[in-house]
Protein backbone atom coordinates (compact mmCIF):
# COMPACT_ATOMS: atom_id res chain seq x y z
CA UNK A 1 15.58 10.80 10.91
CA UNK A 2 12.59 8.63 10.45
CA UNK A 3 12.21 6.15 7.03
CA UNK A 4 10.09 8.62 5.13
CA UNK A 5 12.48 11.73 5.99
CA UNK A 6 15.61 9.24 4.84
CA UNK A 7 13.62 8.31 1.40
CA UNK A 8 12.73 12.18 1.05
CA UNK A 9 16.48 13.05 1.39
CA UNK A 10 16.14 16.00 3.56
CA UNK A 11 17.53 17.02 6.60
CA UNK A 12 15.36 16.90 9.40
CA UNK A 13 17.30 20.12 11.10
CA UNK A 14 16.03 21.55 7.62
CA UNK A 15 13.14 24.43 8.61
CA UNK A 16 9.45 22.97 7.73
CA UNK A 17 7.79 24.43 4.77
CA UNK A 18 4.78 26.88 6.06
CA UNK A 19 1.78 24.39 5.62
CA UNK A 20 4.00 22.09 7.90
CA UNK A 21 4.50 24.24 10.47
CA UNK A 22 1.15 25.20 10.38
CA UNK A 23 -0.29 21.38 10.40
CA UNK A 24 1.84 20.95 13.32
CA UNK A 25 0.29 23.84 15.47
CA UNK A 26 -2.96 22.42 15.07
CA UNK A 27 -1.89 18.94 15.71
CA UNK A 28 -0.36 19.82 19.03
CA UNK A 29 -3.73 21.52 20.11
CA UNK A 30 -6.08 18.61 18.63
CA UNK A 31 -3.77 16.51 20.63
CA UNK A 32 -4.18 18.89 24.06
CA UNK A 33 -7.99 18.51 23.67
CA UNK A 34 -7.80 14.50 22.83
CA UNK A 35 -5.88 14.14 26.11
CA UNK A 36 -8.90 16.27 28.02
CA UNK A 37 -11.00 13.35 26.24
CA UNK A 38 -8.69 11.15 27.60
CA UNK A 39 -7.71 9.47 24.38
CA UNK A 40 -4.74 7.72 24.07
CA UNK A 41 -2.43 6.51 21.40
CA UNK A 42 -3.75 3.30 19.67
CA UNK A 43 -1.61 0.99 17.56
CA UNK A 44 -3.74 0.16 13.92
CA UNK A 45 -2.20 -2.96 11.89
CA UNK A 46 -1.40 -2.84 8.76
CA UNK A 47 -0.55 -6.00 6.74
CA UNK A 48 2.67 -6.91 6.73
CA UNK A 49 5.43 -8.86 4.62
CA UNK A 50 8.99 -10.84 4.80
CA UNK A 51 11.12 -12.74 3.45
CA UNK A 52 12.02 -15.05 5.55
CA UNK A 53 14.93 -13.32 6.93
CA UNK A 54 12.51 -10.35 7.97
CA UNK A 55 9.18 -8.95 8.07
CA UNK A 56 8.62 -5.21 7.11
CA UNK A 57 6.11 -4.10 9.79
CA UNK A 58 3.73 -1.36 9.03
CA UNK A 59 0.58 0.34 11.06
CA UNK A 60 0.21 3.90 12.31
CA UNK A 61 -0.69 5.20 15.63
CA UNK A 62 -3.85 7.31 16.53
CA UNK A 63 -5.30 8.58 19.45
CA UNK A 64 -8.40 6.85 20.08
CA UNK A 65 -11.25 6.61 22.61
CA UNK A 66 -10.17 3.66 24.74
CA UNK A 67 -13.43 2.90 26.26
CA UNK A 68 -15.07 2.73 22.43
CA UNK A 69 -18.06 -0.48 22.07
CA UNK A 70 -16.03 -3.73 21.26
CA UNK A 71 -17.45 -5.22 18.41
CA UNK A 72 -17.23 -8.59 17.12
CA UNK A 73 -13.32 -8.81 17.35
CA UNK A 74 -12.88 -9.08 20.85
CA UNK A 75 -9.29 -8.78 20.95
CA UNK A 76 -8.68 -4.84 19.27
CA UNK A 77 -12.19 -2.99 19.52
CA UNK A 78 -9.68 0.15 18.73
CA UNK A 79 -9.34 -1.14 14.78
CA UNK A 80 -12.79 -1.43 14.76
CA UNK A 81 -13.45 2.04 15.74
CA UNK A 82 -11.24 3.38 13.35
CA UNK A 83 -12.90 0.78 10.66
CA UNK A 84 -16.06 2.58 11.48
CA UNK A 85 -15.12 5.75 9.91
CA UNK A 86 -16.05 6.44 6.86
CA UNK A 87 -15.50 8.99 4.19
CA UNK A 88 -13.66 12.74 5.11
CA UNK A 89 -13.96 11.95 8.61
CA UNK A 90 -11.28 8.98 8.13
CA UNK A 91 -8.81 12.30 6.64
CA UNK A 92 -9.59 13.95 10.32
CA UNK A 93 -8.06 11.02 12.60
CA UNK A 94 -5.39 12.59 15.04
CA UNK A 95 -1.79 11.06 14.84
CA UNK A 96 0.32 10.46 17.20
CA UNK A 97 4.17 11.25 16.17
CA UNK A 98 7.12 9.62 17.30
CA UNK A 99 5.30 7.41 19.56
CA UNK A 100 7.33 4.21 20.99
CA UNK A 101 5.73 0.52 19.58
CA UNK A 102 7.01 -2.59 20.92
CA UNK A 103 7.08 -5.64 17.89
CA UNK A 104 6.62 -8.92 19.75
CA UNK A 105 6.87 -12.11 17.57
CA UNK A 106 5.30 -15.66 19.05
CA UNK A 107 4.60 -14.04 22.12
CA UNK A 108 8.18 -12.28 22.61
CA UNK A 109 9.17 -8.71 22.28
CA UNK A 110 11.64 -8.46 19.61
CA UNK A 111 12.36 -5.03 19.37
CA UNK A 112 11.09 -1.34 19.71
CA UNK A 113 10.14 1.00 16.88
CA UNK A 114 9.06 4.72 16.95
CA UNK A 115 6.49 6.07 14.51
CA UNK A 116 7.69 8.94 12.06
CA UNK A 117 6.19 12.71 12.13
CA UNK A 118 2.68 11.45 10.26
CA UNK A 119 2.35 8.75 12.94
CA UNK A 120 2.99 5.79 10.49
CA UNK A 121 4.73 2.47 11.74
CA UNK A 122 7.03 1.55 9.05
CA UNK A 123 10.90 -0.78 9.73
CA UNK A 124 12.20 -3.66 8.83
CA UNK A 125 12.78 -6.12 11.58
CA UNK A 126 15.17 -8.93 11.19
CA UNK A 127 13.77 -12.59 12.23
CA UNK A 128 13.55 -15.67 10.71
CA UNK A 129 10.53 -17.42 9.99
CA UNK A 130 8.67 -19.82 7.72
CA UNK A 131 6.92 -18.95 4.77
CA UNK A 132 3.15 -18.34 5.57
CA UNK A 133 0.88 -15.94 7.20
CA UNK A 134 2.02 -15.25 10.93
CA UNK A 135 0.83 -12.67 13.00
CA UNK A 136 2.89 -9.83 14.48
CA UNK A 137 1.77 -7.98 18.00
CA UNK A 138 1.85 -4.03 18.24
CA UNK A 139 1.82 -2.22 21.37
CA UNK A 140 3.09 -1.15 24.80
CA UNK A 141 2.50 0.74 27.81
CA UNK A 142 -0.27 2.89 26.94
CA UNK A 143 -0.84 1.24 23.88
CA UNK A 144 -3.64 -1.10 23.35
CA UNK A 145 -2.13 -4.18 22.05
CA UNK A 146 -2.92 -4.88 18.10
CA UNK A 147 -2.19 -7.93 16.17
CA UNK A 148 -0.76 -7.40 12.33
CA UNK A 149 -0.95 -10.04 9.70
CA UNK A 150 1.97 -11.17 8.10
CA UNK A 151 2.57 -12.72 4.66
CA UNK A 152 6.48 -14.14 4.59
CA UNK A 153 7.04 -14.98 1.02
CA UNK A 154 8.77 -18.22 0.05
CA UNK A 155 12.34 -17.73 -0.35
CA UNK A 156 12.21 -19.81 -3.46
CA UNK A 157 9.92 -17.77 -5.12
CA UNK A 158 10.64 -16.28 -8.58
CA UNK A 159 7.62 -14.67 -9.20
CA UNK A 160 5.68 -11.98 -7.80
CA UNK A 161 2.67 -9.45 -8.14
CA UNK A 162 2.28 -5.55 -7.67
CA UNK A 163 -0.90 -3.93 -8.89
CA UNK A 164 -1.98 -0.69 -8.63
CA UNK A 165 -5.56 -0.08 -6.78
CA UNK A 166 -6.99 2.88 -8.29
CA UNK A 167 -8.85 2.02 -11.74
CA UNK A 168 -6.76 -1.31 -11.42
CA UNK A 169 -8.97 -2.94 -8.93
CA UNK A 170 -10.63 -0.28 -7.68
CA UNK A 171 -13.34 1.82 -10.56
CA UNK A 172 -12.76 5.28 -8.13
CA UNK A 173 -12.56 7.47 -12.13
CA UNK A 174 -8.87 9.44 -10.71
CA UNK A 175 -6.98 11.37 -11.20
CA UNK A 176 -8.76 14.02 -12.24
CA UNK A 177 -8.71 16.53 -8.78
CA UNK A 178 -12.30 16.69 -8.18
CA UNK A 179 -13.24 13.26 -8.70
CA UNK A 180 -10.34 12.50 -6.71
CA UNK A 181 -11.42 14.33 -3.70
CA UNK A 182 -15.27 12.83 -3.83
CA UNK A 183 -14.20 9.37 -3.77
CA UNK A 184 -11.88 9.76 -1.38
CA UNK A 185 -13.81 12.09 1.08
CA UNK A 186 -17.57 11.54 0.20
CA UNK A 187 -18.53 7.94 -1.56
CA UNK A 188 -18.23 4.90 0.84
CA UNK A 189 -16.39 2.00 -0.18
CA UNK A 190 -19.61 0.58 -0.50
CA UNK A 191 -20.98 2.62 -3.67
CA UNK A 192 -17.10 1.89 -5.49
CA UNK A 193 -17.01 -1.02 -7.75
CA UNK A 194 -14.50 -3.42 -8.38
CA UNK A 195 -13.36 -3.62 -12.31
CA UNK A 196 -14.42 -6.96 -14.45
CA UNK A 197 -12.51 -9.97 -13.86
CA UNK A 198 -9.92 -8.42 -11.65
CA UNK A 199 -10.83 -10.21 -8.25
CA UNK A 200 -10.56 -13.77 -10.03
CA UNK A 201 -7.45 -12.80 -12.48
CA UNK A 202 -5.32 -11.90 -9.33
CA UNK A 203 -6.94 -15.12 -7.33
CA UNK A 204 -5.38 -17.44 -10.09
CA UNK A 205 -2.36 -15.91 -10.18
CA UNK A 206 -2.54 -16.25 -6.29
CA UNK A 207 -3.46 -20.39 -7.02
CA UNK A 208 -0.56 -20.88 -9.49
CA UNK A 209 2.12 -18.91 -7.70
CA UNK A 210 1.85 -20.53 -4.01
CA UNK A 211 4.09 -18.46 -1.72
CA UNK A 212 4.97 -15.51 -4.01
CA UNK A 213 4.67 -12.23 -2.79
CA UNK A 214 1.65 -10.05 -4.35
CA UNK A 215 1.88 -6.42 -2.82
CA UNK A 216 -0.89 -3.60 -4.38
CA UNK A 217 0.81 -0.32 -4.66
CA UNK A 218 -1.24 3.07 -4.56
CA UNK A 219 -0.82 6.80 -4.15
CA UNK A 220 -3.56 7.06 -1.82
CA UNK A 221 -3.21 7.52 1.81
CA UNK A 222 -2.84 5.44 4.84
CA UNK A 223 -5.72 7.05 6.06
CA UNK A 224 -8.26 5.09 3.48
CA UNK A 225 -6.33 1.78 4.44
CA UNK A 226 -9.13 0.39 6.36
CA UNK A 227 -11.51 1.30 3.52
CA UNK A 228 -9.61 -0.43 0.92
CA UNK A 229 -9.32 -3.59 3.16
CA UNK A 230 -12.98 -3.89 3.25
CA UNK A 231 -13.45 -3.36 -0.02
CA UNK A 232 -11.12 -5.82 -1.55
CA UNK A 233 -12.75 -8.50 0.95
CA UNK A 234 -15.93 -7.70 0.05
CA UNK A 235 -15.18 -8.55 -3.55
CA UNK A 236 -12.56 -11.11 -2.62
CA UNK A 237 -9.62 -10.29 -3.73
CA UNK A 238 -6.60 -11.51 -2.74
CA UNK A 239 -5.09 -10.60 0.81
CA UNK A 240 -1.93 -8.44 0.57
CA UNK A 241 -0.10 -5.64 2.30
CA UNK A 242 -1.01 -1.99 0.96
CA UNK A 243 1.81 0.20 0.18
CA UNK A 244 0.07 3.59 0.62
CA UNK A 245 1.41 7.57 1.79
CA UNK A 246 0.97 9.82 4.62
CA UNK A 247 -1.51 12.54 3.48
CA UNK A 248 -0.77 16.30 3.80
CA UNK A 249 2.35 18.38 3.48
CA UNK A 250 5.66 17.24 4.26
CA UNK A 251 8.97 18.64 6.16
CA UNK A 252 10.14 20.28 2.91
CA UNK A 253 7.24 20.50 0.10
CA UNK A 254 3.68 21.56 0.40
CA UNK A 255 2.31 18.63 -1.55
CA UNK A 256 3.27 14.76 -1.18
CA UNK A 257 4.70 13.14 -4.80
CA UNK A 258 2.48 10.04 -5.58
CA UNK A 259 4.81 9.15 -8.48
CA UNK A 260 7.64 9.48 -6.56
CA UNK A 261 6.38 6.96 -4.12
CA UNK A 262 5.42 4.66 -6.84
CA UNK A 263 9.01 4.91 -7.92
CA UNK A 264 10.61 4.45 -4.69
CA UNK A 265 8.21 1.42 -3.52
CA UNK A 266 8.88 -0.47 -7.06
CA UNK A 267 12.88 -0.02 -6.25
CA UNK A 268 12.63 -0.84 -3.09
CA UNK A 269 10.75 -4.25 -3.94
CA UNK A 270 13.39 -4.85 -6.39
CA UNK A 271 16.35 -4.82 -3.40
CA UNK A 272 13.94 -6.60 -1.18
CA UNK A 273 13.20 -9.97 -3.48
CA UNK A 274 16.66 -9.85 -5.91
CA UNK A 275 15.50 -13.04 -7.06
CA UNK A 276 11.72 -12.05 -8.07
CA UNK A 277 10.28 -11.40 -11.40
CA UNK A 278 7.19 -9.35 -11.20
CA UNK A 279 4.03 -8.92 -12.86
CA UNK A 280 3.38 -5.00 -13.23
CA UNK A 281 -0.44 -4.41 -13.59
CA UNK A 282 -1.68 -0.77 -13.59
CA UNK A 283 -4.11 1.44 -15.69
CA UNK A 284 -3.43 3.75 -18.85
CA UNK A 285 -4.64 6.51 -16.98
CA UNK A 286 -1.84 8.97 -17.26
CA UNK A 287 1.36 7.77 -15.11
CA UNK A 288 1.41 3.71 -14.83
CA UNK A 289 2.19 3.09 -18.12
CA UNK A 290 5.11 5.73 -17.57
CA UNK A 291 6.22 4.53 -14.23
CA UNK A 292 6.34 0.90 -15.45
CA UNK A 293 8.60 1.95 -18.37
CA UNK A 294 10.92 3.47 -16.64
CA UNK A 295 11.23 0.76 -14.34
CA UNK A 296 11.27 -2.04 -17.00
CA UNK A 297 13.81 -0.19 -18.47
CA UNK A 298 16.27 0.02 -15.85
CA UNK A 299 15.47 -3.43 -14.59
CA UNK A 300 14.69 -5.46 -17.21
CA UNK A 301 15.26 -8.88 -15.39
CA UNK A 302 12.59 -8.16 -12.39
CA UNK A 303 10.17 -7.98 -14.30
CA UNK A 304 7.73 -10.59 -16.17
CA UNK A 305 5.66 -8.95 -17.66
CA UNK A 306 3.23 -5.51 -17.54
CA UNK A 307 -0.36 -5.43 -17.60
CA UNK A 308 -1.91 -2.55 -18.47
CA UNK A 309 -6.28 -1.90 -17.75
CA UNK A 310 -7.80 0.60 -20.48
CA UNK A 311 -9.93 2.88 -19.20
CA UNK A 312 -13.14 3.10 -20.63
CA UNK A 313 -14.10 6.32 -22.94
CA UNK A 314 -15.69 7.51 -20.14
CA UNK A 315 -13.45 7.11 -16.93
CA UNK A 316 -10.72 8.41 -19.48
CA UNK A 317 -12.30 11.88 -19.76
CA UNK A 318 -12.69 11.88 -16.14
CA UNK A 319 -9.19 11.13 -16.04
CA UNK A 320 -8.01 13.74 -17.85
CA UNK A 321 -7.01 11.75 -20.74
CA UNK A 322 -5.03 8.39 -21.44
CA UNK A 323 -1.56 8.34 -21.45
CA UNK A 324 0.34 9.73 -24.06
CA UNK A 325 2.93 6.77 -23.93
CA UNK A 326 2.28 4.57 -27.38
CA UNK A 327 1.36 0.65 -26.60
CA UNK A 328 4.08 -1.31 -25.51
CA UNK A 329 4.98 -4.47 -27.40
CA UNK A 330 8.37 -4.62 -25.27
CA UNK A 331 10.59 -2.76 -23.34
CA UNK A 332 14.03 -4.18 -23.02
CA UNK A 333 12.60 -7.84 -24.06
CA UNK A 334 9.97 -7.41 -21.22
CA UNK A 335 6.10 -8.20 -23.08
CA UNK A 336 3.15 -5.72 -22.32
CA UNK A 337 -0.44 -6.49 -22.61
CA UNK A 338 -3.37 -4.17 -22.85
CA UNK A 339 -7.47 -5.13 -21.92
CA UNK A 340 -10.18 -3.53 -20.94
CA UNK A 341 -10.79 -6.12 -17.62
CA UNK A 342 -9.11 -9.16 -15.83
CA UNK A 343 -10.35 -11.70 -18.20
CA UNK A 344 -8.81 -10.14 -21.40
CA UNK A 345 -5.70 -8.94 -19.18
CA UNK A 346 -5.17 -13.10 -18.38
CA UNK A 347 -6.50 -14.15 -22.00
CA UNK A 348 -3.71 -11.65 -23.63
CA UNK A 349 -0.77 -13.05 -21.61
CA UNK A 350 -1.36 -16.79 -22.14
CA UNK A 351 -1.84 -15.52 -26.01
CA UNK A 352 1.72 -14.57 -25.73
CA UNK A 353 2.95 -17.48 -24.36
CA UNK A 354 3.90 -16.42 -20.81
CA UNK A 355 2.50 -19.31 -18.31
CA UNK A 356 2.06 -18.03 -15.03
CA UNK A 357 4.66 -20.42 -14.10
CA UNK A 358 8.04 -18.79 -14.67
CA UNK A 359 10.61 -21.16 -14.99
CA UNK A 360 13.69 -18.51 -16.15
CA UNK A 361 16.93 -17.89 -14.31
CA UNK A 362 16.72 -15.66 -11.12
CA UNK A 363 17.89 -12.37 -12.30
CA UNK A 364 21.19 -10.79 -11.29
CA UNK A 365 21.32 -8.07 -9.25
């Protein structure tokens, strides 16, 4: 049972829903013709994070033209041919499933992992290291060796970031289904702007939290991962590990829960960094403010605070709507803020007396 089929709770000797099965009739045949091509199966990074005690390794494997033009990185020209995709086409990459990855750390291989049914890399590997960036190596055998960043959070941190990307960060105007679909399948990350004051809000809190963990949470898929690395260095924000979803249907449902990966990734944070209070900051566009409650609610000591974006008039009737949830003033002694951009978001919370230096008890699991 791979990660995602363990978080799903299913049995994997469970019979696939329809779409499923279908998916995987094509894939095997896209994969038949690939081999003709003579692709092979190509290990692409994802950032990565730890604790010091481990580092939670992500990437997913595709088959890829080996002989594709290096660019300038000389060491993977593979990421850069998947970075070169743009648009639907990035939705059209073949997978390949349950595919053996070797983990090497400083140069030695610390252990084997085997990607799940959508081809993602995703395990927890115990091993000790200093708090920092690092860099984890990917690959084996046929595998073109790929190098993952890693950001290994300082043990004594006791405060953290997760943001959502979409109309967080990122102005993309979802959820609404069609708008949805043309940001993610037609408009480059080049014509997507990044909201007011976001970039530099996160890049203080980066400055006056050295070594906490900031992690940016999103329904979208791993496919758009390169995408929304380029854009958030473009308009420099902060570097940190994307917690996305496989795309398509699943073992047992026809369509993938984005909520209910929002809600598993926020509990899972919460077991990973007991002693980390963390600064929620999403977007009143229908299920942040929602998710957030829920989870101040039943964990009222991990979190710092919530920041909540309002949409505009506009990218709320795109939307669908703002939530229906009233404005928070606090959820189980936990403060909310509202603003239209990062520079109100930041003005709002040192109005309430938070400094981004937390200096209260660890919480208790």
């Amino acid at each position: 049972m791979t990660p995602s089929e363990a978080a799903s709770g299913h049995r994997p000797d469970s019979r696939p829903k329809l779409a499923a099965r279908i998916e995987d009739w094509i894939h095997v045949r896209r994969i038949k013709r690939a081999q003709k091509r003579n692709q092979q199966p190509s290990v692409i990074p994802y950032t990565c994070y730890g604790n010091g005690e481990w580092v939670r390794v992500l990437g997913r494997v595709l088959y890829l033209d080996p002989n594709a033009k290096k660019g300038n990185e000389h060491f993977q020209p593979h990421v850069q041919q998947v970075s070169r995709v743009r648009g639907w086409r990035s939705f059209t990459s073949l997978h390949a499933a349950h595919s053996r990855v070797q983990i090497s750390i400083d140069g030695e291989v610390v252990t084997e992992i085997i990607s799940d049914r959508g081809g993602v890399l995703d395990a927890i590997i115990p091993v000790p290291l200093e708090p920092g960036w690092h860099t984890v190596t990917l690959g084996s055998g046929e595998h073109e060796q790929a190098q993952a960043p890693v950001y290994v959070a300082d043990p004594s941190a006791r405060f953290g970031v997760i943001s959502d990307v979409d109309d967080t960060i990122l102005m993309t105007k979802l959820p609404k289904p069609f708008v949805a679909a043309w940001n993610s399948f037609v408009v480059a990350e080049q014509a997507r702007t990044a909201i007011p004051g976001m970039p530099v809000f996160l890049d203080h809190l980066r400055q006056d939290h050295p070594g906490a963990p900031m992690l940016y949470l999103s329904t979208g898929a791993w496919n758009a991962a390169p995408a929304l690395t380029r854009f958030m260095a473009r308009n420099l924000y902060p570097v940190g590990p994307l917690l996305l979803t496989d795309w398509g249907p699943t073992h047992d449902r026809w369509f993938r829960s984005g909520k209910e990966h929002k809600h598993r990734e926020l509990r899972r944070l919460a077991r990973e960094f007991p002693d980390v209070r963390w600064l929620l900051i999403g977007d009143d566009g229908q299920h942040d403010e929602a998710l957030y409650h829920e989870f101040s609610t039943e964990f009222p000591k991990h979190v710092a605070a919530v920041a909540i974006r309002q949409l505009s008039v506009g990218e709320a009737v795109l939307a669908g709507g703002r939530s229906k949830a009233e404005l928070h003033t606090s959820v189980s002694g936990v403060p909310w803020v509202y603003g239209p951009d990062g520079a109100t978001l930041k003005h709002e919370l040192l109005k309430l007396g938070l400094t981004f230096e937390d200096q209260s008890e660890p919480p208790s699991t």
